[in-house]
PDB file of N, CA and C in Angstrom:
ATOM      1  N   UNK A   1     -37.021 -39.101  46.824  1.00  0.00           N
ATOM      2  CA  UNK A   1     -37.150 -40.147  45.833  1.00  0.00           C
ATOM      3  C   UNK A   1     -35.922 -41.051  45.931  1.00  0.00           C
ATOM      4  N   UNK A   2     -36.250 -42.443  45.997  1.00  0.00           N
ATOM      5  CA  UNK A   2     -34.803 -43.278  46.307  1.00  0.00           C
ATOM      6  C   UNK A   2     -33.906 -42.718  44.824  1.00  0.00           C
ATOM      7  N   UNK A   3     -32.151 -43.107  44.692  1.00  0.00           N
ATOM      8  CA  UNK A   3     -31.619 -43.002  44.150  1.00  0.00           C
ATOM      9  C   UNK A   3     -32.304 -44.119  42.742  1.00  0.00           C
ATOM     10  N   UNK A   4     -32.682 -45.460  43.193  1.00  0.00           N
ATOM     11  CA  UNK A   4     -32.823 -46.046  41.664  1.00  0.00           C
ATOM     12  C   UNK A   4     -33.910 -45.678  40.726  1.00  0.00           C
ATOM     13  N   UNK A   5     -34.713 -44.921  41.553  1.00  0.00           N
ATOM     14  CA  UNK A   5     -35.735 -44.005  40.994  1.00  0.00           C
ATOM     15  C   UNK A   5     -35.589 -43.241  39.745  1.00  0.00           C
ATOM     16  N   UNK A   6     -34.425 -42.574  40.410  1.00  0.00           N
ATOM     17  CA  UNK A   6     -33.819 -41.503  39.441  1.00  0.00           C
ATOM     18  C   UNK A   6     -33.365 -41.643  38.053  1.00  0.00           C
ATOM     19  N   UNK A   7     -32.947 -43.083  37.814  1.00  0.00           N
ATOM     20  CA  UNK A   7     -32.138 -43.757  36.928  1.00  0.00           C
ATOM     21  C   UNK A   7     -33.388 -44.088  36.047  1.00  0.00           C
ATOM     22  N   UNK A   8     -34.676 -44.380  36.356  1.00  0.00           N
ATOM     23  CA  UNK A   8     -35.772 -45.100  35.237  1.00  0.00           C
ATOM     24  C   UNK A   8     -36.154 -44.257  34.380  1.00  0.00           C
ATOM     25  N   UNK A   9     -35.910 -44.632  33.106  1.00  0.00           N
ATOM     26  CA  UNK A   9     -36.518 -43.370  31.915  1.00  0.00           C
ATOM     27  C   UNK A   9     -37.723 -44.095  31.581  1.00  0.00           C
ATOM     28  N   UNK A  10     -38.633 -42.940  31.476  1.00  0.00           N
ATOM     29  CA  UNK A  10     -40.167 -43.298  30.777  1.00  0.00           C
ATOM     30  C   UNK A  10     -39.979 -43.325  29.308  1.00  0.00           C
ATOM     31  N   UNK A  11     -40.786 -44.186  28.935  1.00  0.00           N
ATOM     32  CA  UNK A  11     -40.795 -44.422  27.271  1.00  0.00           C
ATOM     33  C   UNK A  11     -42.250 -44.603  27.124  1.00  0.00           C
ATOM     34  N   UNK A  12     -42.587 -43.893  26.452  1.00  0.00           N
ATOM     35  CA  UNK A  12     -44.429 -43.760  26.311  1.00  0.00           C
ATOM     36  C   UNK A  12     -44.450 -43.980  24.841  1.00  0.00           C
ATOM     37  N   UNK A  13     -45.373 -45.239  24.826  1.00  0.00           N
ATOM     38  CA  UNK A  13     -45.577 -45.643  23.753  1.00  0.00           C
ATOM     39  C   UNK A  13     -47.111 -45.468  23.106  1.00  0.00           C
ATOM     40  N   UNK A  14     -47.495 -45.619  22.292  1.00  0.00           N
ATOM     41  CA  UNK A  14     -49.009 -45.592  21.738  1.00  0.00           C
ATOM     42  C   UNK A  14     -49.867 -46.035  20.717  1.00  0.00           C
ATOM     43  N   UNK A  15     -50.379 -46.181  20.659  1.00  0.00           N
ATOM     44  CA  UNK A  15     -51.112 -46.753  19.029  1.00  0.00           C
ATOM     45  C   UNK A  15     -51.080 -48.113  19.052  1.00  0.00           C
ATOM     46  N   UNK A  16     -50.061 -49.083  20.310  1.00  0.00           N
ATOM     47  CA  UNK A  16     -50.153 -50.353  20.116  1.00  0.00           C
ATOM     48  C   UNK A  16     -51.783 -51.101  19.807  1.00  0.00           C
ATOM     49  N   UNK A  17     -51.822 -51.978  19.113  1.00  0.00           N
ATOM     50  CA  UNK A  17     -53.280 -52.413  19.008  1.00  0.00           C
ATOM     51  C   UNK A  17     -53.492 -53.664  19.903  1.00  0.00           C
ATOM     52  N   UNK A  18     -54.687 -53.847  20.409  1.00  0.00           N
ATOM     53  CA  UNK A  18     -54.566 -54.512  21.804  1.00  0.00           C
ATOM     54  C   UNK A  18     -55.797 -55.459  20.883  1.00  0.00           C
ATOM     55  N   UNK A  19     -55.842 -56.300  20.459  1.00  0.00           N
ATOM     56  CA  UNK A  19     -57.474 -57.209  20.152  1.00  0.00           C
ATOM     57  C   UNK A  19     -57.682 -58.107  21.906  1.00  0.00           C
ATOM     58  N   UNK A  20     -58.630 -57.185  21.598  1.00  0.00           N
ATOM     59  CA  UNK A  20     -59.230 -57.518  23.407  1.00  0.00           C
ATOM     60  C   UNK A  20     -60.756 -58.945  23.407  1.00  0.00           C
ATOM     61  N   UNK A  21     -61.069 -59.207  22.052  1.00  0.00           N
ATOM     62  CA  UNK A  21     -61.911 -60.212  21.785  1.00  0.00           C
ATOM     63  C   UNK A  21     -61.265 -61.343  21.095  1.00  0.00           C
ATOM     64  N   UNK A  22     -61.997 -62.474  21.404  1.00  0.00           N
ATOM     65  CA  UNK A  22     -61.778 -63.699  20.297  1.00  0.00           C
ATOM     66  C   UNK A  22     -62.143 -63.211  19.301  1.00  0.00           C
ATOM     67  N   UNK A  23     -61.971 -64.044  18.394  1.00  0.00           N
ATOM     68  CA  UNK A  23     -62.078 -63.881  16.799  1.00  0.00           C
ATOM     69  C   UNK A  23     -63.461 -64.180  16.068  1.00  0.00           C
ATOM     70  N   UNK A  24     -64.284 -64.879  17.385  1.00  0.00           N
ATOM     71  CA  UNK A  24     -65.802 -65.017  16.885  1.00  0.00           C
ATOM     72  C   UNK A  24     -66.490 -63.315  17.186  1.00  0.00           C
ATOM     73  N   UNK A  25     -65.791 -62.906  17.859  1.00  0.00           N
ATOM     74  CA  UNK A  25     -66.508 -61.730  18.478  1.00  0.00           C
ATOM     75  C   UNK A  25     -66.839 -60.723  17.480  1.00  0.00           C
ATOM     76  N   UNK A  26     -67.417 -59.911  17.840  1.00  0.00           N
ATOM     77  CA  UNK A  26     -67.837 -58.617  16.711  1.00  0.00           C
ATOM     78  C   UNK A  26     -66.820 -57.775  17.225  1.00  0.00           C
ATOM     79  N   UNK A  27     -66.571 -57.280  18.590  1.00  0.00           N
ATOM     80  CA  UNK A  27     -65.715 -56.519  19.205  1.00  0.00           C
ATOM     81  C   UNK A  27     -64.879 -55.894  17.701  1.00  0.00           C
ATOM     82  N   UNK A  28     -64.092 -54.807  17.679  1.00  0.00           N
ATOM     83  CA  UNK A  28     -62.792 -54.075  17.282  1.00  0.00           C
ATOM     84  C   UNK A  28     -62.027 -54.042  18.452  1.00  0.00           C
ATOM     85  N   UNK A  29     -60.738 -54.373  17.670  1.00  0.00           N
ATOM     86  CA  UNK A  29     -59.444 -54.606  18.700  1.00  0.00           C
ATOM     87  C   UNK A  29     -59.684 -52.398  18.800  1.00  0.00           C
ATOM     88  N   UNK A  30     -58.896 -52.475  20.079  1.00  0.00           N
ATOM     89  CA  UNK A  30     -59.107 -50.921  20.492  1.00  0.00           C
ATOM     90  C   UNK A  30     -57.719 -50.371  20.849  1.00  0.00           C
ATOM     91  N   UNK A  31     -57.086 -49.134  20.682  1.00  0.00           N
ATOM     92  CA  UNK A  31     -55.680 -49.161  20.788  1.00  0.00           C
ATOM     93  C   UNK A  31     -55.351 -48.960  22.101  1.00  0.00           C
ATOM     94  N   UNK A  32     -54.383 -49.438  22.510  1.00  0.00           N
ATOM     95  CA  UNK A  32     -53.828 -49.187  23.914  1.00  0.00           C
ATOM     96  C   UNK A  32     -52.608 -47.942  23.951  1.00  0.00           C
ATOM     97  N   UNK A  33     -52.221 -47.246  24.843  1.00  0.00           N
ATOM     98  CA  UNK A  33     -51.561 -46.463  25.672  1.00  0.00           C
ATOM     99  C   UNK A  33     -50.550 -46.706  26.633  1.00  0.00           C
ATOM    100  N   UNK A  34     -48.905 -46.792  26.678  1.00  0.00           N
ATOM    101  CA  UNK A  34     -47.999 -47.550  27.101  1.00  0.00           C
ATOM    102  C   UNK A  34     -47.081 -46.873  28.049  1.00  0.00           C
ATOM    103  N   UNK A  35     -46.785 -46.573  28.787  1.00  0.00           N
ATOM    104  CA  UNK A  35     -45.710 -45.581  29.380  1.00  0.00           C
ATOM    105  C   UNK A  35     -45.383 -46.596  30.220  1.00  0.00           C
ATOM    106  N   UNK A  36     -43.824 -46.805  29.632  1.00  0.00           N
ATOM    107  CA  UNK A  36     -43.179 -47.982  29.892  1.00  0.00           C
ATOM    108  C   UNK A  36     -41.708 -46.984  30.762  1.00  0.00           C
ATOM    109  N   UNK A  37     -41.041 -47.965  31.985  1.00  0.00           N
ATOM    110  CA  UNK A  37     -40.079 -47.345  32.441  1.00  0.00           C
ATOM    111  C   UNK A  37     -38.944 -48.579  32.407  1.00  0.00           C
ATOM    112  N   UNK A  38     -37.613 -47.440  32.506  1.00  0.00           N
ATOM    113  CA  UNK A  38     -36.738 -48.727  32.078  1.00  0.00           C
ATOM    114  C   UNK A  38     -35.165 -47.949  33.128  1.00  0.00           C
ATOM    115  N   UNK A  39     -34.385 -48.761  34.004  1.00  0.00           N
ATOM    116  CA  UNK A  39     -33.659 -48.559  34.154  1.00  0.00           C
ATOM    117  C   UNK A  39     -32.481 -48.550  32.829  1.00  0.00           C
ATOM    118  N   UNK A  40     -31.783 -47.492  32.846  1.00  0.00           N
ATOM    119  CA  UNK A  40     -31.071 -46.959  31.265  1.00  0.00           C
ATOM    120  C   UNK A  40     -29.783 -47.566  31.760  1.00  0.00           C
ATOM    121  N   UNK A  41     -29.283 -47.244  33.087  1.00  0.00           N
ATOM    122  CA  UNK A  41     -28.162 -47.308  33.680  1.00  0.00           C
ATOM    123  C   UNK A  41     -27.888 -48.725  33.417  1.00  0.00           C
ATOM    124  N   UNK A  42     -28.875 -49.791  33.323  1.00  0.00           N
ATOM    125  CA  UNK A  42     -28.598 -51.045  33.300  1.00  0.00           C
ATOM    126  C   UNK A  42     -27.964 -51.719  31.813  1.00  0.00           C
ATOM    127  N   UNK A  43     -28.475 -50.981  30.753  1.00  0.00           N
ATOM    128  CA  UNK A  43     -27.898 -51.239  29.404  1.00  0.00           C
ATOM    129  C   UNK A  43     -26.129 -51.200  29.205  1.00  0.00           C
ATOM    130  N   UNK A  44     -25.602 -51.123  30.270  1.00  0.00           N
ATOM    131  CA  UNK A  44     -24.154 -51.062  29.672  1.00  0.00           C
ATOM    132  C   UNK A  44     -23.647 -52.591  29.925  1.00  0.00           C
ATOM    133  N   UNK A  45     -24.481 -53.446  29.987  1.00  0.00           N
ATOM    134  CA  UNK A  45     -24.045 -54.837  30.240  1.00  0.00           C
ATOM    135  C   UNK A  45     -25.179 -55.964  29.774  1.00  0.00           C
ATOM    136  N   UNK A  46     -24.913 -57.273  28.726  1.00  0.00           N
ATOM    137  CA  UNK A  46     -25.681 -57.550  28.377  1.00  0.00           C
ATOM    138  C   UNK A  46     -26.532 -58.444  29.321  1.00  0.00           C
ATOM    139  N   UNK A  47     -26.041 -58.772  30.697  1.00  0.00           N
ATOM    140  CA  UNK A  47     -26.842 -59.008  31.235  1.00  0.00           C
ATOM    141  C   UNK A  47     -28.154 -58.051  32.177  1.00  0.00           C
ATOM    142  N   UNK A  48     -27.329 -57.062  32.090  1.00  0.00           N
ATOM    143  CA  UNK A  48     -28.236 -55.442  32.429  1.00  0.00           C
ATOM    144  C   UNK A  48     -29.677 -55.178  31.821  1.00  0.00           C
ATOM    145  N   UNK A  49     -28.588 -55.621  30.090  1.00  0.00           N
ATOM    146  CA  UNK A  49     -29.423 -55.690  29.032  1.00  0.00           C
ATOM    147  C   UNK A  49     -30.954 -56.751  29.037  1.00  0.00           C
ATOM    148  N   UNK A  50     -30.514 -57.921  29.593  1.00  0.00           N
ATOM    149  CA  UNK A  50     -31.722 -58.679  29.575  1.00  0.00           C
ATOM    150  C   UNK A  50     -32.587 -58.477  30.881  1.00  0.00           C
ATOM    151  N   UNK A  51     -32.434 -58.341  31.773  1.00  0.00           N
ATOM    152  CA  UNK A  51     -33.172 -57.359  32.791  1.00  0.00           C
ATOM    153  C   UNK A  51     -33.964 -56.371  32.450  1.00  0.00           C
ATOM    154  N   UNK A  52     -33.693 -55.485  31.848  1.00  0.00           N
ATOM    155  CA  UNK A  52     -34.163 -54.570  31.088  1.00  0.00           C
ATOM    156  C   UNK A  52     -35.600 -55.080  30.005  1.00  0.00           C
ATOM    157  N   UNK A  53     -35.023 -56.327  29.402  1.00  0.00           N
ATOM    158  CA  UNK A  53     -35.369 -56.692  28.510  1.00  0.00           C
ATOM    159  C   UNK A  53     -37.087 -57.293  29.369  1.00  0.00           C
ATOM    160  N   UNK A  54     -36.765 -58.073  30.449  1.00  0.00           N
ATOM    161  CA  UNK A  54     -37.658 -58.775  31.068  1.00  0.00           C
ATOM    162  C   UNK A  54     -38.474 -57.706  31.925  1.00  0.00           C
ATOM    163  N   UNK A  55     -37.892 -56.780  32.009  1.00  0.00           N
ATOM    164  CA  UNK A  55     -38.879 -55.528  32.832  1.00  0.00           C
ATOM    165  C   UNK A  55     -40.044 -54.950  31.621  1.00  0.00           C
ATOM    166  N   UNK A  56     -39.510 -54.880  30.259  1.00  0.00           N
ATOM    167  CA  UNK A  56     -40.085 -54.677  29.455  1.00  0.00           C
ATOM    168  C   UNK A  56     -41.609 -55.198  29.149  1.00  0.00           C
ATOM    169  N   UNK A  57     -41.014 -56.805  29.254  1.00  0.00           N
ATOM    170  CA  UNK A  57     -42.129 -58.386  28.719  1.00  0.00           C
ATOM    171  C   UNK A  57     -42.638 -57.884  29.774  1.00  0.00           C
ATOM    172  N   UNK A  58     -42.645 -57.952  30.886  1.00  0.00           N
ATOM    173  CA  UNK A  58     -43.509 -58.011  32.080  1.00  0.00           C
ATOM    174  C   UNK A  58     -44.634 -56.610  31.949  1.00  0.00           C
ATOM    175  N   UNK A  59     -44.299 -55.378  31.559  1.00  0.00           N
ATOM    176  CA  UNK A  59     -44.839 -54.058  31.847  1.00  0.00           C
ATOM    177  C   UNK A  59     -46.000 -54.189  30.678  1.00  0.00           C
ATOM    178  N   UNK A  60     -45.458 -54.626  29.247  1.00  0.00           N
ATOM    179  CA  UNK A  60     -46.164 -55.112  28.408  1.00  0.00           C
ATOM    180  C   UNK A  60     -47.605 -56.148  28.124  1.00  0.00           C
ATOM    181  N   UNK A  61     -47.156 -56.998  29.105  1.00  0.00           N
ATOM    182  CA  UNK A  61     -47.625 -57.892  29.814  1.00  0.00           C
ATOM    183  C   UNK A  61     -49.069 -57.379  30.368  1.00  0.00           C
ATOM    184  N   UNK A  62     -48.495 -56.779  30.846  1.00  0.00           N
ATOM    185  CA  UNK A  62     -49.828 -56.105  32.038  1.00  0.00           C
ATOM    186  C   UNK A  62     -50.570 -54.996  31.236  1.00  0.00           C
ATOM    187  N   UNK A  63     -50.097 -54.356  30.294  1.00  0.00           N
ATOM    188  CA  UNK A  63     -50.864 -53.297  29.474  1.00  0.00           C
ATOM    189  C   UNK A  63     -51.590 -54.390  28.455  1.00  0.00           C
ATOM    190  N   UNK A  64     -51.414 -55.422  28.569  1.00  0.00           N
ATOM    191  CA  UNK A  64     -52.240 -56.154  27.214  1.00  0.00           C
ATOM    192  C   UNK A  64     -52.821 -56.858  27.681  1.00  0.00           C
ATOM    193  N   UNK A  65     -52.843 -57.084  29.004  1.00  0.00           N
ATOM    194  CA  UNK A  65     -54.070 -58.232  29.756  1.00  0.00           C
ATOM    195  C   UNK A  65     -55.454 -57.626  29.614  1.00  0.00           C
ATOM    196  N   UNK A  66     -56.074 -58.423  29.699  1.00  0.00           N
ATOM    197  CA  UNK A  66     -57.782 -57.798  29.579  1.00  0.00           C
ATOM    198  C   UNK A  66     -58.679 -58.964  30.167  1.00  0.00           C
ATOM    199  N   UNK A  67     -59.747 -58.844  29.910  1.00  0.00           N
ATOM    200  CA  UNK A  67     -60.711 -59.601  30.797  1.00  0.00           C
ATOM    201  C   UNK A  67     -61.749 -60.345  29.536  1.00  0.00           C
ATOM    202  N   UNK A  68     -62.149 -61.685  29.819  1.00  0.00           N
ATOM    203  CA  UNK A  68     -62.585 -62.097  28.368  1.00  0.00           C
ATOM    204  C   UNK A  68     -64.471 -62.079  29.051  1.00  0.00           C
ATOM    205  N   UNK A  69     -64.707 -61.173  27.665  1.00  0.00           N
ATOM    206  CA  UNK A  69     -65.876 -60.810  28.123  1.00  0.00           C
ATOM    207  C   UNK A  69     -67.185 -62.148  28.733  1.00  0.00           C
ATOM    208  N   UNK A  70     -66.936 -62.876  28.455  1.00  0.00           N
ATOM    209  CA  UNK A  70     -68.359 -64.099  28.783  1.00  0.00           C
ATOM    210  C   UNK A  70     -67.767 -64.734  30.611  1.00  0.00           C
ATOM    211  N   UNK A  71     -66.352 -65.036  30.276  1.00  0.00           N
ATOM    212  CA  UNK A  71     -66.307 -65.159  32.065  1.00  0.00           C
ATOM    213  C   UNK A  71     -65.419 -64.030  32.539  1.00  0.00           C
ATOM    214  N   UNK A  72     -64.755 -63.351  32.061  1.00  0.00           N
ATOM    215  CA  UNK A  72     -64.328 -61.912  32.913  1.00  0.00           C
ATOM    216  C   UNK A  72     -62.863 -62.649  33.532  1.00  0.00           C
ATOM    217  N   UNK A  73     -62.550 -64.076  32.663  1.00  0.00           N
ATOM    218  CA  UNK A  73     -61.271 -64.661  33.094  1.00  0.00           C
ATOM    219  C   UNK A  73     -60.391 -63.821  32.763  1.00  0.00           C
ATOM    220  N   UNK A  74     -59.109 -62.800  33.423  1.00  0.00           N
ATOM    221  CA  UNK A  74     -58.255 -62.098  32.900  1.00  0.00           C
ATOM    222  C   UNK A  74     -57.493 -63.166  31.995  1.00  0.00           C
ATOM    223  N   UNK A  75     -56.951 -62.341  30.156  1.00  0.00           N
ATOM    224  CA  UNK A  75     -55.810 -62.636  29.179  1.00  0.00           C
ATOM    225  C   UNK A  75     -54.836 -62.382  29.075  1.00  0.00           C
ATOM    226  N   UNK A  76     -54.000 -62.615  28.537  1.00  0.00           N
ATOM    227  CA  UNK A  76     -52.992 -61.383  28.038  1.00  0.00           C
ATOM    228  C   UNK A  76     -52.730 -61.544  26.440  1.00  0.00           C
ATOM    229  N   UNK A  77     -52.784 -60.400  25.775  1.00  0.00           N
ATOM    230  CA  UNK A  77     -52.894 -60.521  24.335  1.00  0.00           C
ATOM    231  C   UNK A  77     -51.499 -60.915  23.609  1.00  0.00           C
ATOM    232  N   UNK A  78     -51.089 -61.977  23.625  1.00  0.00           N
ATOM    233  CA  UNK A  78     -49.593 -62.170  23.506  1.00  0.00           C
ATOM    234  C   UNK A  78     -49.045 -61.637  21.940  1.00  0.00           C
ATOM    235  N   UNK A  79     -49.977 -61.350  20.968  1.00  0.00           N
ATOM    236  CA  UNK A  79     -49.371 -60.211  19.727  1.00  0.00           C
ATOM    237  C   UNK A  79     -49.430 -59.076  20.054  1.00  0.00           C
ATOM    238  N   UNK A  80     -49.956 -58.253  21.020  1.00  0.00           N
ATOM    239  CA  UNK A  80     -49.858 -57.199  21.450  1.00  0.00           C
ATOM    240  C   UNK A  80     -48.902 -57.270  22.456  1.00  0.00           C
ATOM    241  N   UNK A  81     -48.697 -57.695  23.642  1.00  0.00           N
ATOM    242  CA  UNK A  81     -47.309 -58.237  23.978  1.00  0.00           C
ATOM    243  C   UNK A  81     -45.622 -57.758  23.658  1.00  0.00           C
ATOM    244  N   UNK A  82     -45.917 -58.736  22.149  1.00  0.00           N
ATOM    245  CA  UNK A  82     -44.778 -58.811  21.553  1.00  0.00           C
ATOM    246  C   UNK A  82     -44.644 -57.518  20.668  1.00  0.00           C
ATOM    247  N   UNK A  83     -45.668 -57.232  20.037  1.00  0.00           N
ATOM    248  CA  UNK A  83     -45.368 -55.789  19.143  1.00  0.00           C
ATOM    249  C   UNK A  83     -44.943 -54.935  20.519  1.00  0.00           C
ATOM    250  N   UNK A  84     -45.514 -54.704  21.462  1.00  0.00           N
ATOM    251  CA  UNK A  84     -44.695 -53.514  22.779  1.00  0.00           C
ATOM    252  C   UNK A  84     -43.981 -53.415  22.500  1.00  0.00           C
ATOM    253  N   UNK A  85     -43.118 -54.685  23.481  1.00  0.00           N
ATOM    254  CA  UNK A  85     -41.848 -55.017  23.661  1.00  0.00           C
ATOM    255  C   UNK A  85     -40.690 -54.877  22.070  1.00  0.00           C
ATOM    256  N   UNK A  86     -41.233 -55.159  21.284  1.00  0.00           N
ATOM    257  CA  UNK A  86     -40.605 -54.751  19.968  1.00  0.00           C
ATOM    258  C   UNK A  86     -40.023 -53.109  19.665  1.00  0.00           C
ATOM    259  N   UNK A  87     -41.663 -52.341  20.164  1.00  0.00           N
ATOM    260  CA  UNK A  87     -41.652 -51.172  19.826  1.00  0.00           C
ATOM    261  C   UNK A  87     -40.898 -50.089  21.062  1.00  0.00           C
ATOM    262  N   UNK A  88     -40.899 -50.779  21.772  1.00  0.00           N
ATOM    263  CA  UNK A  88     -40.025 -50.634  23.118  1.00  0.00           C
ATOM    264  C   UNK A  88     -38.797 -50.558  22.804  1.00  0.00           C
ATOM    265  N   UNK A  89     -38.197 -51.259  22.111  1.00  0.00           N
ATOM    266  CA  UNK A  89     -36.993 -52.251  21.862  1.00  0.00           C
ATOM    267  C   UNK A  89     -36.273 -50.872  20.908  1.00  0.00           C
ATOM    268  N   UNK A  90     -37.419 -50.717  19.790  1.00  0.00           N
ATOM    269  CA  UNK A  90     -36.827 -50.001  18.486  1.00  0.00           C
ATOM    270  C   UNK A  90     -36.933 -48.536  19.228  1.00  0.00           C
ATOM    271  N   UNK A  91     -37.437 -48.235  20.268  1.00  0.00           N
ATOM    272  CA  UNK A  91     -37.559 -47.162  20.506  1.00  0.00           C
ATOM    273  C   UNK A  91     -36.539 -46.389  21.411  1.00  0.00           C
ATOM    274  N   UNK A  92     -35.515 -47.604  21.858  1.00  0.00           N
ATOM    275  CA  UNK A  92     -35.391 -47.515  22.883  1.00  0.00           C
ATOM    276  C   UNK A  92     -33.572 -47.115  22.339  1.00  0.00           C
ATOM    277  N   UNK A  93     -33.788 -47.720  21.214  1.00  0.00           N
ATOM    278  CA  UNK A  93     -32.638 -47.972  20.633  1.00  0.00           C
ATOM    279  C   UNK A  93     -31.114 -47.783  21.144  1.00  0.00           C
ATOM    280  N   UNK A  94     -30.879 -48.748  21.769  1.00  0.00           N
ATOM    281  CA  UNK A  94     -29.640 -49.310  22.284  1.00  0.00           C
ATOM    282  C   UNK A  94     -29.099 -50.260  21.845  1.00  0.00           C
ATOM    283  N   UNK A  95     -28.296 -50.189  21.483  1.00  0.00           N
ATOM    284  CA  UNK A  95     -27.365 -51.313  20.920  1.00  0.00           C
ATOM    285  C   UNK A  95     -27.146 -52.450  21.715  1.00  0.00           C
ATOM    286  N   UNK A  96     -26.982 -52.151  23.001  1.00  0.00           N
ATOM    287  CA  UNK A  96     -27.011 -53.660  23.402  1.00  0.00           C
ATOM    288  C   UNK A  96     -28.306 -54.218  24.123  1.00  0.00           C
ATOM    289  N   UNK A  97     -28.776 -53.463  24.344  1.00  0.00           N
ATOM    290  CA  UNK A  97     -30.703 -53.608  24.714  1.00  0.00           C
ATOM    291  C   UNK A  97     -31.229 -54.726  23.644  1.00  0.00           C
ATOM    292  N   UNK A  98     -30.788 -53.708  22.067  1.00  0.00           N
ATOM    293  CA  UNK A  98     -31.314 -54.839  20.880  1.00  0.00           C
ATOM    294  C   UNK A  98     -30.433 -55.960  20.753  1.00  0.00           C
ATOM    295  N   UNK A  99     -28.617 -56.173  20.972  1.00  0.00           N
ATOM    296  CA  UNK A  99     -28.376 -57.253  21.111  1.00  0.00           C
ATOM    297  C   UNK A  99     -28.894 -57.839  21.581  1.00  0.00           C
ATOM    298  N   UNK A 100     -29.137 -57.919  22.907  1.00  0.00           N
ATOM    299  CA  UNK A 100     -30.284 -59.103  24.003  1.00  0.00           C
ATOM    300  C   UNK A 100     -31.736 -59.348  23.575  1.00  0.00           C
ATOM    301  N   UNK A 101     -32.060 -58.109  23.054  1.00  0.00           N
ATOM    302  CA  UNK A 101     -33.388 -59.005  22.113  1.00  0.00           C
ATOM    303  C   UNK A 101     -33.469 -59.890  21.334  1.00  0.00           C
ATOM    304  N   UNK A 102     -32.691 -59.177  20.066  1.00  0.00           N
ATOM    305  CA  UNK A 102     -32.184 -59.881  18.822  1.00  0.00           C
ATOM    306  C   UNK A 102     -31.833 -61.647  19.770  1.00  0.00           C
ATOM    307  N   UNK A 103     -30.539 -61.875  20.503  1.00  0.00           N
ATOM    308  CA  UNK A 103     -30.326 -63.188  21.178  1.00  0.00           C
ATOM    309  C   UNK A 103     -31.240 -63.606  21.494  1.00  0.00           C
ATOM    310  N   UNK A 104     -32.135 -63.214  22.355  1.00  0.00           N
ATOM    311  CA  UNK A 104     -34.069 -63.894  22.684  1.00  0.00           C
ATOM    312  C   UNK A 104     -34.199 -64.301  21.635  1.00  0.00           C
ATOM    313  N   UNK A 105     -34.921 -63.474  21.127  1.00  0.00           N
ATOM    314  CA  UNK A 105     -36.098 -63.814  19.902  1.00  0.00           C
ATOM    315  C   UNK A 105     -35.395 -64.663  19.023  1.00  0.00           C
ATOM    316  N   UNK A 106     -34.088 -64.523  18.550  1.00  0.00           N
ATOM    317  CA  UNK A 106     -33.535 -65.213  17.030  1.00  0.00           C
ATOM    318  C   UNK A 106     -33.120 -67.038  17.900  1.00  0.00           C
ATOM    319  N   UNK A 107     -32.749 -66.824  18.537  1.00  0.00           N
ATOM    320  CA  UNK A 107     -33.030 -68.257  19.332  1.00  0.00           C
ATOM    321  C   UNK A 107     -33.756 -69.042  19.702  1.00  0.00           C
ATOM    322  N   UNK A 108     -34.841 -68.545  19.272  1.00  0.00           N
ATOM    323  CA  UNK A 108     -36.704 -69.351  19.685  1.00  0.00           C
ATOM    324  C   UNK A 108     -36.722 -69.232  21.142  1.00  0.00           C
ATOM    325  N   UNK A 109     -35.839 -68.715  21.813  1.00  0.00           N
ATOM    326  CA  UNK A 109     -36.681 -68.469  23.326  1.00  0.00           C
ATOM    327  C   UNK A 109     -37.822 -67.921  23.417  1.00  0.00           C
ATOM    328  N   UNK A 110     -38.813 -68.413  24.013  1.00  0.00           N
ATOM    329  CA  UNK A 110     -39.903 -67.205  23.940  1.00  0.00           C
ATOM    330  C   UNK A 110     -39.855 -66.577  25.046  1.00  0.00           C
ATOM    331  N   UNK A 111     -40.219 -65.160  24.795  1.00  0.00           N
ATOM    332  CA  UNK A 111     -40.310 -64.069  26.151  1.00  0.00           C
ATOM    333  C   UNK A 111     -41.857 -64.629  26.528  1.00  0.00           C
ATOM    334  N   UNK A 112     -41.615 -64.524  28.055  1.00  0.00           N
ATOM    335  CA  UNK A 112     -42.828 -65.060  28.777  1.00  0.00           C
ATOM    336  C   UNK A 112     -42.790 -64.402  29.963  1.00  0.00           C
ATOM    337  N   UNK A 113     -44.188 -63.834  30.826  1.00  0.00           N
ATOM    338  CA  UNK A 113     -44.196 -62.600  31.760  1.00  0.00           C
ATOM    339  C   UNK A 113     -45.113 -63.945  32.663  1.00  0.00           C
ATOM    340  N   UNK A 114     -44.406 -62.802  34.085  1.00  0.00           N
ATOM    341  CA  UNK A 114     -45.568 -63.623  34.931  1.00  0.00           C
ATOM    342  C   UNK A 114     -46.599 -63.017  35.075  1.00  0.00           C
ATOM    343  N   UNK A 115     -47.724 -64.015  36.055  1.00  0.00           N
ATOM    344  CA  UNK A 115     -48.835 -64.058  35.342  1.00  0.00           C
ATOM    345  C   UNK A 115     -49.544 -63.470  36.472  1.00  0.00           C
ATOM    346  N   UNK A 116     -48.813 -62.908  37.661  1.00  0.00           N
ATOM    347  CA  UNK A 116     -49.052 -62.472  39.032  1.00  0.00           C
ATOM    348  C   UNK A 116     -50.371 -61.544  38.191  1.00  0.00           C
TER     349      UNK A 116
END
């Protein structure tokens, strides 16, 4: 297993709620299942910290995309998204992990994942 391997802690998250329909839909939003990995080693620096932070948006990202049922165009549920990455955040609880959030979010940056 390479060495940076070694360094990623799993953080398994759950219960996030994913609304996988528009709002005309009958659908129920359905809960999603998260096992999120995070280099730990990287939190001792706040730029470590936002790396971290963006590995997060991105992993999140991809657990909340879905497919919209009439054209099967892939979404991504951007309140499900953001609760992750939140619950990620609180879970993860690092002090400077949440500094670099706290700086995101309280600044109106918005976290934004690519869309690969």
């Amino acid at each position: 297993m390479p060495s940076f391997l070694k360094t990623l802690a799993p953080l398994a998250l759950a219960g996030t709620a994913l609304a996988i329909a528009p709002a005309a839909s009958a659908e129920a939003p359905r809960p999603i299942s998260v096992q999120i990995q995070y280099d730990a080693s990287a939190l001792t620096s706040h730029d470590g910290a936002l790396n971290v932070l963006n590995s997060l948006q991105e992993q999140a990202s991809r657990a909340c995309r879905y497919d919209v049922p009439v054209s099967g165009a892939p979404r991504v549920d951007e309140d499900c998204t953001v609760q992750t990455v939140t619950r990620a955040v609180a879970k993860i609880n690092d002090p400077v992990l949440t500094a670099a959030y706290h700086d995101k979010t309280e600044t109106g940056v918005q976290l934004l994942a690519s869309q690969e």
